[in-house]
C-alpha atoms as a PDB file:
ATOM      1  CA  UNK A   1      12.777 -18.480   9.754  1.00  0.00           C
ATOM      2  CA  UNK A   2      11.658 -16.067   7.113  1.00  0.00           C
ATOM      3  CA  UNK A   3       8.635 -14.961   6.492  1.00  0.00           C
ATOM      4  CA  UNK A   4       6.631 -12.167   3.754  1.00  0.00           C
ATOM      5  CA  UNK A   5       3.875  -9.985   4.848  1.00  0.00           C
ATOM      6  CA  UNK A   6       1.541  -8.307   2.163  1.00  0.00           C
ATOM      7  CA  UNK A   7      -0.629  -5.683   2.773  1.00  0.00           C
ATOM      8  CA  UNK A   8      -2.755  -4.384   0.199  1.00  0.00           C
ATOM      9  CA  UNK A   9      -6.493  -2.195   0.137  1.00  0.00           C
ATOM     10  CA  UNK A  10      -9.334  -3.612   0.549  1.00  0.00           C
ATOM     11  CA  UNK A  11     -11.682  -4.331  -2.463  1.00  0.00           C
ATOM     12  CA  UNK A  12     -13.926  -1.312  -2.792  1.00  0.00           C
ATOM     13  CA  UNK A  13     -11.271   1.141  -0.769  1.00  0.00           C
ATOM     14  CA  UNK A  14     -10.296   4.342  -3.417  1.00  0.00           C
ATOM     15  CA  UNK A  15      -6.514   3.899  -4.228  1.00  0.00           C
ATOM     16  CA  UNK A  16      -5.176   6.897  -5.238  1.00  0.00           C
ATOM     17  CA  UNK A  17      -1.548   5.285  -6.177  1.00  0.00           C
ATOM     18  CA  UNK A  18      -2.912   2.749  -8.247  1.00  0.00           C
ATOM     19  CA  UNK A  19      -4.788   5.141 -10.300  1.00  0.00           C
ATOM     20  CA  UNK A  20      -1.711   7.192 -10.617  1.00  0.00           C
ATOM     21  CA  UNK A  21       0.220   4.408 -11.201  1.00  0.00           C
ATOM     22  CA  UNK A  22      -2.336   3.599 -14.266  1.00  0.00           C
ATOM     23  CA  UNK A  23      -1.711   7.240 -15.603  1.00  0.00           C
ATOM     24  CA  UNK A  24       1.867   6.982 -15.313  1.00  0.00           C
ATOM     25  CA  UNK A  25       1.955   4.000 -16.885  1.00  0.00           C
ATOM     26  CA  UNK A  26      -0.502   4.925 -19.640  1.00  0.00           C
ATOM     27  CA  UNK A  27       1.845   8.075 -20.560  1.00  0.00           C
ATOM     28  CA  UNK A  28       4.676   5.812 -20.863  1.00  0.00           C
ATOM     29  CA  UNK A  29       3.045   4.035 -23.904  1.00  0.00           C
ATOM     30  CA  UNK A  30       1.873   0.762 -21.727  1.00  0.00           C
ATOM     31  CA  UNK A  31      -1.234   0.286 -23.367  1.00  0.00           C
ATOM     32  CA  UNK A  32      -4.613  -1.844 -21.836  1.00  0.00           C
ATOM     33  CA  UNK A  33      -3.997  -1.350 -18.207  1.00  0.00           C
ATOM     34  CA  UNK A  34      -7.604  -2.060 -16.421  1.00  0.00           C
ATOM     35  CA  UNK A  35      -6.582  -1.013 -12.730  1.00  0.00           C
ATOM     36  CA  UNK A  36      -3.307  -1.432 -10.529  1.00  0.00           C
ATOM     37  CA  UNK A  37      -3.665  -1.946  -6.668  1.00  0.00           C
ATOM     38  CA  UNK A  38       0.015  -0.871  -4.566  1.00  0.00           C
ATOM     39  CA  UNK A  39       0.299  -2.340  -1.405  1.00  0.00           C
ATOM     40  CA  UNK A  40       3.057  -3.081   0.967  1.00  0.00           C
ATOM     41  CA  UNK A  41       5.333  -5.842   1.730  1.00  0.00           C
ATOM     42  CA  UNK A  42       7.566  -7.093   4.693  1.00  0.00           C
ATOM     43  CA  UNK A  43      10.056  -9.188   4.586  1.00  0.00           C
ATOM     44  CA  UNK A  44      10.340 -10.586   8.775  1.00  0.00           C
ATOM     45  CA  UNK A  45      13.449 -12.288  10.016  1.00  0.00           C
ATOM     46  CA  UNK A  46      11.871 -14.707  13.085  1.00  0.00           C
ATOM     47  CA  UNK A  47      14.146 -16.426  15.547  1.00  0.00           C
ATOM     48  CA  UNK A  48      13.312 -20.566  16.153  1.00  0.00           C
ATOM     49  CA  UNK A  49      11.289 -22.859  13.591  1.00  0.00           C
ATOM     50  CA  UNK A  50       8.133 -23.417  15.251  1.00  0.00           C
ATOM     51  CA  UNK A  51       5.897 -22.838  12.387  1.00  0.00           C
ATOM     52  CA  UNK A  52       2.788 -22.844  14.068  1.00  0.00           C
ATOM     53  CA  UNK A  53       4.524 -19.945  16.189  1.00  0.00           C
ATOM     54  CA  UNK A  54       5.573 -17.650  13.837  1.00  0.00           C
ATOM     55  CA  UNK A  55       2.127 -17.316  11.970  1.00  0.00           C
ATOM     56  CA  UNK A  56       0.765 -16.545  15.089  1.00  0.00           C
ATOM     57  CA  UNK A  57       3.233 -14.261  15.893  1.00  0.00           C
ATOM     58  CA  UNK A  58       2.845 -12.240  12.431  1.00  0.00           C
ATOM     59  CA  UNK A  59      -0.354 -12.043  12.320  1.00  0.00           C
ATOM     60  CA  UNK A  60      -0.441 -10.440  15.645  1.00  0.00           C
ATOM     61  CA  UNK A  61       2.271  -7.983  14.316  1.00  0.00           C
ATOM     62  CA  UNK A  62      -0.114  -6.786  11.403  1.00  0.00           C
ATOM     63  CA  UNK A  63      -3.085  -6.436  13.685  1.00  0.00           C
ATOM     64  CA  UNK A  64      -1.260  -4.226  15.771  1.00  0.00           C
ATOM     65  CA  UNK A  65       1.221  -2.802  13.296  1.00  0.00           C
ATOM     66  CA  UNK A  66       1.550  -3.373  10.001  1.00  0.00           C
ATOM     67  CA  UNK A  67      -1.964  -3.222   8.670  1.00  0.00           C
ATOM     68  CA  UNK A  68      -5.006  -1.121   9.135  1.00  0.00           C
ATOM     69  CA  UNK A  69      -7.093  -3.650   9.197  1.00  0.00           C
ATOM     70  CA  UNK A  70     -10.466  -1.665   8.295  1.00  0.00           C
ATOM     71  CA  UNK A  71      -9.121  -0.339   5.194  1.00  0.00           C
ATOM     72  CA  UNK A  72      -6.097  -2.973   4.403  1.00  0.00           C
ATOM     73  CA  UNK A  73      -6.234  -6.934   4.302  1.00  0.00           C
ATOM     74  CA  UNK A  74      -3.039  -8.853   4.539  1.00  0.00           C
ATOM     75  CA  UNK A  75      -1.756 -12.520   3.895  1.00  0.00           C
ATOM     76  CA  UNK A  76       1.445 -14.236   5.594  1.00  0.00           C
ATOM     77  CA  UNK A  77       3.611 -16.181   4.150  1.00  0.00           C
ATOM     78  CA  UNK A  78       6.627 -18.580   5.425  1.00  0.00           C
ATOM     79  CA  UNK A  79       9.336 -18.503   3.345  1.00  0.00           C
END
């Protein structure tokens, strides 16, 4: 089973990328950019098809892992 992870900032946390990003951007002649947001994804190989399972399963791995939860929300996704 496949599955994608997202990770991204909280609303209201400074993101330094996505303001450079909007520079960068800018410079390059894109034109009416409000704000860009980066984030993170994972794409998770899981062994079995118990669906139930595996979002379990993830979401423990970006409690523990893949997110910092107090400055970073996340969504799962099976694929």
């Amino acid at each position: 089973m496949k599955a994608r992870v997202t990770v991204t900032l909280k609303n209201g946390v400074l993101d330094p990328q996505g303001k450079a990003i909007v520079g960068a951007l800018g410079s390059l002649g894109f034109d009416g950019i409000g704000s860009v947001r980066q984030g993170k994804v994972f794409d998770v190989e899981l062994d079995g098809s118990d669906k139930a399972g595996a979002e379990t399963k993830l979401k423990a791995m970006c409690e523990q892992l893949l997110a910092n939860t107090v400055i970073e929300d996340y969504s799962v996704e099976l694929l």
